[in-house]
PDB file of N, CA and C in Angstrom:
ATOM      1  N   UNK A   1     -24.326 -26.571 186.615  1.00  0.00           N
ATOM      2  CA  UNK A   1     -22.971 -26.880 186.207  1.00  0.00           C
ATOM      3  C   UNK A   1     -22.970 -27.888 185.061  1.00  0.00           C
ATOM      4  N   UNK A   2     -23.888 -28.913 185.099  1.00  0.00           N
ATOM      5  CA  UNK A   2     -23.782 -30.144 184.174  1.00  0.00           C
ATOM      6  C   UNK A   2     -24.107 -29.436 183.215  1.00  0.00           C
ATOM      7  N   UNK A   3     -25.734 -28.394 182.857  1.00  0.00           N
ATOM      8  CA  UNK A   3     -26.157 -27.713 181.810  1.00  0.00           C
ATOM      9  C   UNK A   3     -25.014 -27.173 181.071  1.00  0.00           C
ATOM     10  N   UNK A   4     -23.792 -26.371 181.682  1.00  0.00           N
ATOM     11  CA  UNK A   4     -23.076 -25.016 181.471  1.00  0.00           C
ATOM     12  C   UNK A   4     -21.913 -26.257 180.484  1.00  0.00           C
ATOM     13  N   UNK A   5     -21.409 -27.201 180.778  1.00  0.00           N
ATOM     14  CA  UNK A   5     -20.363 -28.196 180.740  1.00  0.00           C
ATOM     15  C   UNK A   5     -21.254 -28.607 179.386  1.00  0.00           C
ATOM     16  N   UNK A   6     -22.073 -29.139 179.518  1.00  0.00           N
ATOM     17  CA  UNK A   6     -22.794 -29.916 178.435  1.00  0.00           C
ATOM     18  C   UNK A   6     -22.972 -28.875 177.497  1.00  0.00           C
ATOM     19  N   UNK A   7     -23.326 -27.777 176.897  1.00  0.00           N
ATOM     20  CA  UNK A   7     -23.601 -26.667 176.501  1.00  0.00           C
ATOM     21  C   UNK A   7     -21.957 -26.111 175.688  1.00  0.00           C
ATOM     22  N   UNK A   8     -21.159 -26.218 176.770  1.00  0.00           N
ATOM     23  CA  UNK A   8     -19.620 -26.313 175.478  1.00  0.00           C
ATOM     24  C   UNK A   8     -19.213 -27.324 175.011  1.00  0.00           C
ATOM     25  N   UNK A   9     -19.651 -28.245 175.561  1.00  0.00           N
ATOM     26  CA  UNK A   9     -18.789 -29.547 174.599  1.00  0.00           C
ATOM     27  C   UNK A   9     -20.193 -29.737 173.213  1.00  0.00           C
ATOM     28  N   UNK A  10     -20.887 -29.379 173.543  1.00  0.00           N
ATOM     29  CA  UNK A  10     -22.200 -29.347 172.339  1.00  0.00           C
ATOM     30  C   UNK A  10     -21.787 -28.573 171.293  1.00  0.00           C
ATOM     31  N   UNK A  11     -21.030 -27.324 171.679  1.00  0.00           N
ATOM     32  CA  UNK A  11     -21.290 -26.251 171.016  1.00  0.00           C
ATOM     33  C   UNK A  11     -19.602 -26.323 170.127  1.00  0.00           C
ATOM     34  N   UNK A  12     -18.820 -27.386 170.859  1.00  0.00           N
ATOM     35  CA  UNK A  12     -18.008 -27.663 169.704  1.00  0.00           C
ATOM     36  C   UNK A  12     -17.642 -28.608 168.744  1.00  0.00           C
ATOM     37  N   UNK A  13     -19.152 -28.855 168.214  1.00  0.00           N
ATOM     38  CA  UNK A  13     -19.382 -29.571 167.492  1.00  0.00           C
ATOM     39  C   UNK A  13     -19.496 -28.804 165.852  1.00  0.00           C
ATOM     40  N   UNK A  14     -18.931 -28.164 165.703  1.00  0.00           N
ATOM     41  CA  UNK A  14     -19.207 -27.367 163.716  1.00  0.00           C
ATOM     42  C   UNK A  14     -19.011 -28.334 163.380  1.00  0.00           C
ATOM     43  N   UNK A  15     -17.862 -29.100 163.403  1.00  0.00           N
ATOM     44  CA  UNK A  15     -17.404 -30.139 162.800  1.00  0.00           C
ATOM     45  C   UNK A  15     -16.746 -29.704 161.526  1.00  0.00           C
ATOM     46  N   UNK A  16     -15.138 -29.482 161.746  1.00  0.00           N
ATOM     47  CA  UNK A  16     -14.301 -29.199 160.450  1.00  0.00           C
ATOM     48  C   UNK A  16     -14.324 -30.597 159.431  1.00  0.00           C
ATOM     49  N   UNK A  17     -14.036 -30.274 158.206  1.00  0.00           N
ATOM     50  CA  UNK A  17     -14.360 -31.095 157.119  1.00  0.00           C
ATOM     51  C   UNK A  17     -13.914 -30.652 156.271  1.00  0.00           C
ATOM     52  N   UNK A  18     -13.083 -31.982 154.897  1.00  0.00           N
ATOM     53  CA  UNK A  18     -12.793 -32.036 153.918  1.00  0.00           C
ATOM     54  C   UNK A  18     -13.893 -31.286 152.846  1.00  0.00           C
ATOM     55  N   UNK A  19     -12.794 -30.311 151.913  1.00  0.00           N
ATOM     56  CA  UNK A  19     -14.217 -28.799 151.680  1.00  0.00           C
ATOM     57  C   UNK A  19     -14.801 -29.812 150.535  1.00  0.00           C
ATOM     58  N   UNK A  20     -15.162 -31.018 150.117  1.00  0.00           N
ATOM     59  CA  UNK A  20     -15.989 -31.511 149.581  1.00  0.00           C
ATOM     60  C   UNK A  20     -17.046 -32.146 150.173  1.00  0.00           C
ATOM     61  N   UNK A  21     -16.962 -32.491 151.663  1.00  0.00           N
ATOM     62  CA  UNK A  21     -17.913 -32.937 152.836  1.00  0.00           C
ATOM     63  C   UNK A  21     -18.853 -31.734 152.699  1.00  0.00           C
ATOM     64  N   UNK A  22     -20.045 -32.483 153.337  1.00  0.00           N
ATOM     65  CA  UNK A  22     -21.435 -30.961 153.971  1.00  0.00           C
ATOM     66  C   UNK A  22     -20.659 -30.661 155.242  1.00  0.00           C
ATOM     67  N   UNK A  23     -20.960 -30.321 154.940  1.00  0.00           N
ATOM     68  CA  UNK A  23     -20.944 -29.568 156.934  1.00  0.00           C
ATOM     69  C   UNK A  23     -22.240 -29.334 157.597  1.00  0.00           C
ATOM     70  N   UNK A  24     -22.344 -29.401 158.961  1.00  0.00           N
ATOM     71  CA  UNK A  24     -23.685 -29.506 160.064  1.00  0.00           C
ATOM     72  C   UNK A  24     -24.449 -28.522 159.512  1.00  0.00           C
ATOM     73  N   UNK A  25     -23.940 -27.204 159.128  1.00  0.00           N
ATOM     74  CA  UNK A  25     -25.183 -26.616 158.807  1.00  0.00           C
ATOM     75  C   UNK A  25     -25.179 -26.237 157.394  1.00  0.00           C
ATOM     76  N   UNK A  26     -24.853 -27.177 156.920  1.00  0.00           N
ATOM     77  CA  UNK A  26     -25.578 -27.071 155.299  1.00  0.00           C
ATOM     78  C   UNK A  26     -26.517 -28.165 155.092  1.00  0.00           C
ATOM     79  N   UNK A  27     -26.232 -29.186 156.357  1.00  0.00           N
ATOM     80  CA  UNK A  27     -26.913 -30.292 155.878  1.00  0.00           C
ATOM     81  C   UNK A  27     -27.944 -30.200 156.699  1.00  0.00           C
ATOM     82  N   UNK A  28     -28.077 -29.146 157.685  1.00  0.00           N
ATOM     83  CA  UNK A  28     -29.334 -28.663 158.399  1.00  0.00           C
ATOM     84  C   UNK A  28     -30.585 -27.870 157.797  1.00  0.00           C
ATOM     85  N   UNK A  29     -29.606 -26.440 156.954  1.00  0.00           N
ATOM     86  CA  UNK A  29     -30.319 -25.652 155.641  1.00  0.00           C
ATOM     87  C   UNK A  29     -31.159 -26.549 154.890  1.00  0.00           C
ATOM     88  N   UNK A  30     -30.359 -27.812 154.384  1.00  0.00           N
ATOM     89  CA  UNK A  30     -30.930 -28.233 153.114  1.00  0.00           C
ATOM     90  C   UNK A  30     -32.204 -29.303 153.788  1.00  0.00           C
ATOM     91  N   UNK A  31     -32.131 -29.022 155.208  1.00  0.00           N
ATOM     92  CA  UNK A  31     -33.432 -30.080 155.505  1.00  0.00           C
ATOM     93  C   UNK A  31     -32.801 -31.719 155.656  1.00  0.00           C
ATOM     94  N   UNK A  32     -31.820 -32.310 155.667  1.00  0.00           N
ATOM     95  CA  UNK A  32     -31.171 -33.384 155.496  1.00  0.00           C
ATOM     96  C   UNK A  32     -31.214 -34.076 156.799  1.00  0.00           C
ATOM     97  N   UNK A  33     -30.343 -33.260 157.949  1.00  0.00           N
ATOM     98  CA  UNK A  33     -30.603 -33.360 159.103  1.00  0.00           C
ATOM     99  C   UNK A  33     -31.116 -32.942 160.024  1.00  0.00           C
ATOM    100  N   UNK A  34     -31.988 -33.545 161.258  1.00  0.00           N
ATOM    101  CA  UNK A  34     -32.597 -32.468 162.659  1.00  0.00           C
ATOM    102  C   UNK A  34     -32.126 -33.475 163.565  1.00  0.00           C
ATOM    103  N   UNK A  35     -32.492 -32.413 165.202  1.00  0.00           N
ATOM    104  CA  UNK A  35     -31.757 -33.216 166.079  1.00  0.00           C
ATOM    105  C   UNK A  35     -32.850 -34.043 166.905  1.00  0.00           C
ATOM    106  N   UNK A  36     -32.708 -34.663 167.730  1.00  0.00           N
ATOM    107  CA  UNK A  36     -33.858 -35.602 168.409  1.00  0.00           C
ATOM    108  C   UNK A  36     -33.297 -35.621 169.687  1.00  0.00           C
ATOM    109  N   UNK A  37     -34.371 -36.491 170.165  1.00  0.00           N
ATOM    110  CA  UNK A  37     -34.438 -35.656 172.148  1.00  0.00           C
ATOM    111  C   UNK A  37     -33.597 -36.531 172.789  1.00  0.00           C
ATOM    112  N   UNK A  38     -32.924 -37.309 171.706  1.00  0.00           N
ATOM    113  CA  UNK A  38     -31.901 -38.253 172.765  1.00  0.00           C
ATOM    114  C   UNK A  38     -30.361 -37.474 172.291  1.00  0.00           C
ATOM    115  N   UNK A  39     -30.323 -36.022 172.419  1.00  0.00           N
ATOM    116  CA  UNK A  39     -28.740 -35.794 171.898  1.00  0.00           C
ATOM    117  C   UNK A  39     -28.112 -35.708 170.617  1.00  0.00           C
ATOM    118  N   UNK A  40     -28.846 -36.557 169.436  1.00  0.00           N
ATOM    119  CA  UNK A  40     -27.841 -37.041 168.246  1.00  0.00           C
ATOM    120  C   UNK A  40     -28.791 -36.449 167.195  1.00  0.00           C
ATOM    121  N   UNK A  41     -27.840 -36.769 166.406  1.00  0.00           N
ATOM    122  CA  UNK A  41     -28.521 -36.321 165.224  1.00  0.00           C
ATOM    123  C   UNK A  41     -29.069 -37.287 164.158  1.00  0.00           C
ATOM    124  N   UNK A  42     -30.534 -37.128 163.430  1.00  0.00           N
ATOM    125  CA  UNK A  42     -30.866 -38.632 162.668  1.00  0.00           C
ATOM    126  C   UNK A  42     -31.405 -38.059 161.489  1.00  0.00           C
ATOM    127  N   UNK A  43     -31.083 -38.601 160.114  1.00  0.00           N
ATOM    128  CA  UNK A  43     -31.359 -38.173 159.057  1.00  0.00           C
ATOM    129  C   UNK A  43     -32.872 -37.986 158.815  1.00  0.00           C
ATOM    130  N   UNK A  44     -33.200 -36.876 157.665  1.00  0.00           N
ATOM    131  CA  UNK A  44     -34.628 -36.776 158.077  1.00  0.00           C
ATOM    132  C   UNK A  44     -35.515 -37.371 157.049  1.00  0.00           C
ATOM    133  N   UNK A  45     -36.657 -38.592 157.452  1.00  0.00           N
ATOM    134  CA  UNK A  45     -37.045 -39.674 156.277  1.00  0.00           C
ATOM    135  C   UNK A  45     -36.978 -38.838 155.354  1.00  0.00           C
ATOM    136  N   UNK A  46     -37.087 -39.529 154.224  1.00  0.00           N
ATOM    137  CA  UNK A  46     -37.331 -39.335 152.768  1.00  0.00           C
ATOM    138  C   UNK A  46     -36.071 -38.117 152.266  1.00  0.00           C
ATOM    139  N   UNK A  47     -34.987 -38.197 152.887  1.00  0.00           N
ATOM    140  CA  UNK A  47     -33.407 -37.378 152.436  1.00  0.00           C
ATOM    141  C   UNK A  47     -32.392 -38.060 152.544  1.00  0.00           C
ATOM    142  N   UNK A  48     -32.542 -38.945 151.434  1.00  0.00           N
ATOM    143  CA  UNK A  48     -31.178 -39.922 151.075  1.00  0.00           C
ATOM    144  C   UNK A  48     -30.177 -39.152 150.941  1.00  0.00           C
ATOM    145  N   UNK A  49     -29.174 -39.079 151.560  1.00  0.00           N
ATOM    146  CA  UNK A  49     -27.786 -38.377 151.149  1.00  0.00           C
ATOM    147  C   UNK A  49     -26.921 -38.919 152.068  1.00  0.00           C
ATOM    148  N   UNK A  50     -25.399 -39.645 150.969  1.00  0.00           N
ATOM    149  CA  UNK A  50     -24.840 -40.452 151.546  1.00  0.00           C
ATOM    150  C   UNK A  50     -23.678 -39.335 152.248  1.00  0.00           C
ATOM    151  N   UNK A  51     -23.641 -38.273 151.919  1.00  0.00           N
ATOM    152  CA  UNK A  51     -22.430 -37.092 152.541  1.00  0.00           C
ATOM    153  C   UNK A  51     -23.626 -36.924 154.054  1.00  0.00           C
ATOM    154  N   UNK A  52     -24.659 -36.741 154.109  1.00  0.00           N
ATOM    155  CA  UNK A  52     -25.051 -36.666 155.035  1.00  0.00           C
ATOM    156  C   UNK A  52     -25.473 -37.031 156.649  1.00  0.00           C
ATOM    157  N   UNK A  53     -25.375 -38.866 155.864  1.00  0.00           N
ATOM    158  CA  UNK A  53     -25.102 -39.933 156.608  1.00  0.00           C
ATOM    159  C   UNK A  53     -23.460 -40.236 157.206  1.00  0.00           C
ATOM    160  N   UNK A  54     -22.685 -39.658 156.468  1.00  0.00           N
ATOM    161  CA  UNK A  54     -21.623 -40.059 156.884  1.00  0.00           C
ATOM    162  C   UNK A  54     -21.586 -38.784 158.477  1.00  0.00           C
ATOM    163  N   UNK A  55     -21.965 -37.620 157.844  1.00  0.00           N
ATOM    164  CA  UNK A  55     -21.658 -36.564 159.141  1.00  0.00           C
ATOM    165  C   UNK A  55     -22.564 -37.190 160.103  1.00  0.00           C
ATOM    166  N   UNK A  56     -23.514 -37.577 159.881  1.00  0.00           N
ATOM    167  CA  UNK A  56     -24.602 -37.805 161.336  1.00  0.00           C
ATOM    168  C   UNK A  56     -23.290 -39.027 162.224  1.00  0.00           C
ATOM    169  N   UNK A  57     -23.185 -39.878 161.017  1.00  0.00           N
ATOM    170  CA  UNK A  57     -22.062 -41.123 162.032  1.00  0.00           C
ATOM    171  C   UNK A  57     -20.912 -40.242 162.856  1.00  0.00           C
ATOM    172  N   UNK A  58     -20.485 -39.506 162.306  1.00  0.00           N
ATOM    173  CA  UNK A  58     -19.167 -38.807 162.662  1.00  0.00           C
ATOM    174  C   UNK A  58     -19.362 -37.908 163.930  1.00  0.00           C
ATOM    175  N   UNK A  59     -20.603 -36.988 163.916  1.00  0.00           N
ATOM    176  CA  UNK A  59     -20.636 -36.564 164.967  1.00  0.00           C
ATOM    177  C   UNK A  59     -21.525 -36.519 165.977  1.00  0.00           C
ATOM    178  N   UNK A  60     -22.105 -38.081 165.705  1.00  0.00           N
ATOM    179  CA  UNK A  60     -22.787 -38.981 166.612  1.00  0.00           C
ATOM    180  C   UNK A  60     -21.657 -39.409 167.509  1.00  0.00           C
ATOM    181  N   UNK A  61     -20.948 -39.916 167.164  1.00  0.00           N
ATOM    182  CA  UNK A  61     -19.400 -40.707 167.676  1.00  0.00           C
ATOM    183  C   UNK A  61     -18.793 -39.639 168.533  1.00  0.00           C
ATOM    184  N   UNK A  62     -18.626 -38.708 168.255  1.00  0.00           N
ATOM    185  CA  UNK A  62     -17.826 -37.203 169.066  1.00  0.00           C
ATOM    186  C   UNK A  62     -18.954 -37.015 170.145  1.00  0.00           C
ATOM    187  N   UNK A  63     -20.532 -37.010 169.806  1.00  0.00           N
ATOM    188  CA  UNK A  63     -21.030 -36.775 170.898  1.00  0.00           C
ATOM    189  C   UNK A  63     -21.193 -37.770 171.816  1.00  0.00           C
ATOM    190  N   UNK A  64     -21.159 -39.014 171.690  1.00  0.00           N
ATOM    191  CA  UNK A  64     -21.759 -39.718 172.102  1.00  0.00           C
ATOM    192  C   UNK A  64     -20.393 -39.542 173.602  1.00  0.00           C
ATOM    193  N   UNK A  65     -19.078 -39.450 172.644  1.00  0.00           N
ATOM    194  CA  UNK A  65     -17.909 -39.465 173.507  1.00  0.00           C
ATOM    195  C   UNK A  65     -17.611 -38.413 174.806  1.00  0.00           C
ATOM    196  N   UNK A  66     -18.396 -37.403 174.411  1.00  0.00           N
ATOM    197  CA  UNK A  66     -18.733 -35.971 174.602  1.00  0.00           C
ATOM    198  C   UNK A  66     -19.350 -36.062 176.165  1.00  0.00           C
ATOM    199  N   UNK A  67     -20.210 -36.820 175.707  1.00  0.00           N
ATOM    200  CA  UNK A  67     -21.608 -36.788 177.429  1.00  0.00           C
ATOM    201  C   UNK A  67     -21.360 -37.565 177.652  1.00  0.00           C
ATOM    202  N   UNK A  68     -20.843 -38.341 177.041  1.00  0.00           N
ATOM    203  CA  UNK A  68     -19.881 -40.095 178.394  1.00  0.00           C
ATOM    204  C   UNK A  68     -19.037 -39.287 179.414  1.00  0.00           C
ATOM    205  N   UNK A  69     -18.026 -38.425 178.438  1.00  0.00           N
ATOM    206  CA  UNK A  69     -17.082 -37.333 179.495  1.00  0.00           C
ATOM    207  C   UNK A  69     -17.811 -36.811 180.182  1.00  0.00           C
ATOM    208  N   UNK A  70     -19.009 -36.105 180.258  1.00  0.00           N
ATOM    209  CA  UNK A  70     -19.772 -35.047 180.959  1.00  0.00           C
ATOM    210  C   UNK A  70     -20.171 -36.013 181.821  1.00  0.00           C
ATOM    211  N   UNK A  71     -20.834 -37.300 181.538  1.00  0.00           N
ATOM    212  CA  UNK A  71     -21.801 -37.712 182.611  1.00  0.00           C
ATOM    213  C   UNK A  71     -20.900 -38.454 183.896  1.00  0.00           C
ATOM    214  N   UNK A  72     -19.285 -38.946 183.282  1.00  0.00           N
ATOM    215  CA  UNK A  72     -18.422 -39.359 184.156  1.00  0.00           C
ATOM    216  C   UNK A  72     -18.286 -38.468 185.053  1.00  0.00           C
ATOM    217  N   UNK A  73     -18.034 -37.392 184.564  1.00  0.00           N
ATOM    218  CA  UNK A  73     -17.430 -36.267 185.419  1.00  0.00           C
ATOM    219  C   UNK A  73     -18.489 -35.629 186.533  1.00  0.00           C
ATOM    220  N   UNK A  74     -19.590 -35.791 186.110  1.00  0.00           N
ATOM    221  CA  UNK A  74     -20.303 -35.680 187.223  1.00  0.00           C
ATOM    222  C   UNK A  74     -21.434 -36.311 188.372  1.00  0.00           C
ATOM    223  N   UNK A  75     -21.047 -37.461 187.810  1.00  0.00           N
ATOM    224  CA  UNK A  75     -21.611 -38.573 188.450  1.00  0.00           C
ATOM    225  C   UNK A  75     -22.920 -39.201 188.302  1.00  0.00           C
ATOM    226  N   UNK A  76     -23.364 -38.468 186.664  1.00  0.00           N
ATOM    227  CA  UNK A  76     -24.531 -39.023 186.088  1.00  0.00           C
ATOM    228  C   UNK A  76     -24.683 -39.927 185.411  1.00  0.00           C
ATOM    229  N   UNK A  77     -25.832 -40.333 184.747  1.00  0.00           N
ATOM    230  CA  UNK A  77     -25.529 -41.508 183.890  1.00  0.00           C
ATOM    231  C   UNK A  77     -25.604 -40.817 182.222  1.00  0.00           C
ATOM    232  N   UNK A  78     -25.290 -41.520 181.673  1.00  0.00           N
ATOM    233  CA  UNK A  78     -25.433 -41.589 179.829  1.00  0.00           C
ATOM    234  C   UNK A  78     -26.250 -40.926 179.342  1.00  0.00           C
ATOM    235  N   UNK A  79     -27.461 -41.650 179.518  1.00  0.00           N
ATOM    236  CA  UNK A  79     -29.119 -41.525 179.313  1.00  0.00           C
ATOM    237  C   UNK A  79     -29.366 -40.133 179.630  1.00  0.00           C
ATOM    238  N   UNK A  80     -29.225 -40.148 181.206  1.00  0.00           N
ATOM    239  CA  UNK A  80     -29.289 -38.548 181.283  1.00  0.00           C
ATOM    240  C   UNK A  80     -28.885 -37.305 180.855  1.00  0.00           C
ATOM    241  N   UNK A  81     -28.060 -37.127 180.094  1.00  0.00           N
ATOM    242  CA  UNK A  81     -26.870 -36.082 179.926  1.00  0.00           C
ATOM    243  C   UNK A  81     -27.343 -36.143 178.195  1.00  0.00           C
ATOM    244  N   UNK A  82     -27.868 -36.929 177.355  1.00  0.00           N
ATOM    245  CA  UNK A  82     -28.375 -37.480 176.011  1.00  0.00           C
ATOM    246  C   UNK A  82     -29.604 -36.688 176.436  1.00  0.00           C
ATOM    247  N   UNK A  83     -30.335 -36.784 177.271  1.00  0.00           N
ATOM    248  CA  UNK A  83     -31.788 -35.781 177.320  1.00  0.00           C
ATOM    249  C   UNK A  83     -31.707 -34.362 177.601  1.00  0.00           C
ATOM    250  N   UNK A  84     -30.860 -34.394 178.370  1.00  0.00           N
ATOM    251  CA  UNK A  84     -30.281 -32.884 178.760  1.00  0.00           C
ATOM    252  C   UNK A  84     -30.115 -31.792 177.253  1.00  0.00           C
ATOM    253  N   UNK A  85     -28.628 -32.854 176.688  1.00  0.00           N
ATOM    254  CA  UNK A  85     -28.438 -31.997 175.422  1.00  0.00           C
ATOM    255  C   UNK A  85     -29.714 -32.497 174.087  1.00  0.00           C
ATOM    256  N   UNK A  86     -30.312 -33.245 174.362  1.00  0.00           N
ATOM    257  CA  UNK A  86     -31.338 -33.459 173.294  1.00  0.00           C
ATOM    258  C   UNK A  86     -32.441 -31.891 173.547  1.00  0.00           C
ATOM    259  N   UNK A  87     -32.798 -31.693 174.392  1.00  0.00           N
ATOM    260  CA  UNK A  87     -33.421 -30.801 174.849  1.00  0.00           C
ATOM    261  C   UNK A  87     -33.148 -29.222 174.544  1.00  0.00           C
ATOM    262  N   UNK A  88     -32.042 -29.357 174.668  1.00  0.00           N
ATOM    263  CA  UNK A  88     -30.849 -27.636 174.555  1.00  0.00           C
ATOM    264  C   UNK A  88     -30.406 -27.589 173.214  1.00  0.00           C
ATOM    265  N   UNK A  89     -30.448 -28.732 172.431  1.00  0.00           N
ATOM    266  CA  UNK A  89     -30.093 -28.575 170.776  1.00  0.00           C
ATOM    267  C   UNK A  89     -31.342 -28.271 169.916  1.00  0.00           C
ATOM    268  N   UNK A  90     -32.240 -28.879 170.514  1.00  0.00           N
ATOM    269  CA  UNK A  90     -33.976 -28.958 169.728  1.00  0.00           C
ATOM    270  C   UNK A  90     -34.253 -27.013 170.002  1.00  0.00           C
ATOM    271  N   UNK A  91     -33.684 -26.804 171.464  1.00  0.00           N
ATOM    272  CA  UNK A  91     -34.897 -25.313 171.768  1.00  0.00           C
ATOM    273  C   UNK A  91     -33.704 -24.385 170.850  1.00  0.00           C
ATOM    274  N   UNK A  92     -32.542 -24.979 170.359  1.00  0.00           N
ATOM    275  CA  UNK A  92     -31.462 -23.620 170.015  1.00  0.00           C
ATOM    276  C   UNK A  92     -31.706 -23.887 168.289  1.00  0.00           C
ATOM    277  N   UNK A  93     -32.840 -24.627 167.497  1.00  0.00           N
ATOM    278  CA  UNK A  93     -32.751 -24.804 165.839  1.00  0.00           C
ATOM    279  C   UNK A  93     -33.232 -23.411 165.986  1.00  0.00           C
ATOM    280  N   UNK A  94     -33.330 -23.126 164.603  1.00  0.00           N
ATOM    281  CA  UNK A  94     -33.518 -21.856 163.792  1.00  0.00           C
ATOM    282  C   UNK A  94     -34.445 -22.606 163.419  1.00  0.00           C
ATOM    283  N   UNK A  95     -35.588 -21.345 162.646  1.00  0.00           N
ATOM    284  CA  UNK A  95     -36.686 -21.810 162.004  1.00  0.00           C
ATOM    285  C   UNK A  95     -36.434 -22.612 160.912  1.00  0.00           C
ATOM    286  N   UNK A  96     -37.433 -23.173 160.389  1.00  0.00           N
ATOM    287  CA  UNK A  96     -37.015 -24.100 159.363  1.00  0.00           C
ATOM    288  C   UNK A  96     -36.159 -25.595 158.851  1.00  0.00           C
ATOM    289  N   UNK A  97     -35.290 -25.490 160.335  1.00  0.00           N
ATOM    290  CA  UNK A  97     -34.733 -26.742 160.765  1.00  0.00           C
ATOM    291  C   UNK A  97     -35.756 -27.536 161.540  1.00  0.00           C
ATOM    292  N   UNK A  98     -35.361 -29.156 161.528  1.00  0.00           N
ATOM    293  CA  UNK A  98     -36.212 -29.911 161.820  1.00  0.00           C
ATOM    294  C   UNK A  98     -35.428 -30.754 163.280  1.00  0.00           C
ATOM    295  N   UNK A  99     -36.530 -31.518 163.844  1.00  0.00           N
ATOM    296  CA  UNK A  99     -36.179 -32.263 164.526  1.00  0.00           C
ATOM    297  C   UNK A  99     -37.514 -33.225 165.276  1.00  0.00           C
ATOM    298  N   UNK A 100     -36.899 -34.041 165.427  1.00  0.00           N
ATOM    299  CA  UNK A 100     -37.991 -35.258 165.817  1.00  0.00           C
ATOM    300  C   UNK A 100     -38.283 -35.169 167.395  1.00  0.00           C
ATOM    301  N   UNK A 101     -39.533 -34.683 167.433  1.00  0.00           N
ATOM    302  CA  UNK A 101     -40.287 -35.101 168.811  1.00  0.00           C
ATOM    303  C   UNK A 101     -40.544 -35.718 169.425  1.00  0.00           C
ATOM    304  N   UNK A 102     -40.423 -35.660 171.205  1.00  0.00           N
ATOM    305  CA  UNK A 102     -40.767 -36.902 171.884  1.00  0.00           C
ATOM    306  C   UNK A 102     -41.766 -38.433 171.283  1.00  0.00           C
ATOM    307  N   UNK A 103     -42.346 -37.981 170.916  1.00  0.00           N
ATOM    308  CA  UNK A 103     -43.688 -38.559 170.137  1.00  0.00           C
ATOM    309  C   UNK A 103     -42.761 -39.602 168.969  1.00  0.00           C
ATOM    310  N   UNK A 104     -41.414 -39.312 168.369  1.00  0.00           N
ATOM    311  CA  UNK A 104     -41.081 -39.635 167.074  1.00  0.00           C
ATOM    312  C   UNK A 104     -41.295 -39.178 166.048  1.00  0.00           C
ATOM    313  N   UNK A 105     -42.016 -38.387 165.677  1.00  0.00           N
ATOM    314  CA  UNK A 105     -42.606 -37.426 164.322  1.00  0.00           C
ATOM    315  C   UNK A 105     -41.378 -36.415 164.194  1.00  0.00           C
ATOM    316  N   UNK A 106     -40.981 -36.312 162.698  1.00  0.00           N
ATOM    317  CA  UNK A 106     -39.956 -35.357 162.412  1.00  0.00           C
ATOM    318  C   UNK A 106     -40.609 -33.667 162.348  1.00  0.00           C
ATOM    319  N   UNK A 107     -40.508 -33.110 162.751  1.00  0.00           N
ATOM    320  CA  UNK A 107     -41.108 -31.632 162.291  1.00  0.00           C
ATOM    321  C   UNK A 107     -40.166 -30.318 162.234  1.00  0.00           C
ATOM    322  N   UNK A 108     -40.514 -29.599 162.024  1.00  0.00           N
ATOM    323  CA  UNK A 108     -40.103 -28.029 161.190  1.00  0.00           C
ATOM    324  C   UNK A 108     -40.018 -27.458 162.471  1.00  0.00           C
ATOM    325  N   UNK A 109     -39.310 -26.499 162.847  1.00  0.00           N
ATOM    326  CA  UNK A 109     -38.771 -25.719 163.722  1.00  0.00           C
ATOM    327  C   UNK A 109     -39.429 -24.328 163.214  1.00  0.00           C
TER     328      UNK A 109
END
């Protein structure tokens, strides 16, 4: 149930945007952003981009708000529900997208 719950509030994350903003998956394409095993999303070293940084803040903030709701609702904690969807966002990249491993190392999908 927590998986199924966590899994739509994840998945409504596109994140609408002013059409001069990136959007999640352009700034995924271009290699900018990957996701990491705590839930969020963290820019990827050496890809300065200040449109890019602003989306990671933005829908860091929605998620973070996201699995607070999920983990209230079911009587988990924070932490937990952040590994859950860290886990289910990393196994759902497409090739070529990145994301940082338990370990900390950014890598290629």
């Amino acid at each position: 149930m927590l998986a199924l719950m966590l899994m739509a509030v994840v998945s409504g994350f596109a994140f609408s945007a002013p059409a001069n903003a990136l959007s999640l998956d352009e700034a995924r394409a271009q290699g900018l952003i990957g996701e990491q095993p705590n839930g969020y999303l963290g820019l990827v070293p050496g890809q300065s981009n200040a449109r890019a940084a602003t989306l990671v803040e933005q829908i860091n903030a929605k998620r973070r708000a996201a699995y607070q709701s999920v983990a209230d609702s079911n009587g988990t904690t924070l932490k937990s529900v952040e590994a859950l969807a860290g886990s289910k966002l990393i196994g759902r990249l497409q090739p070529g997208q990145w994301f940082r491993d338990q370990g900390g190392q950014w890598r290629r999908r």
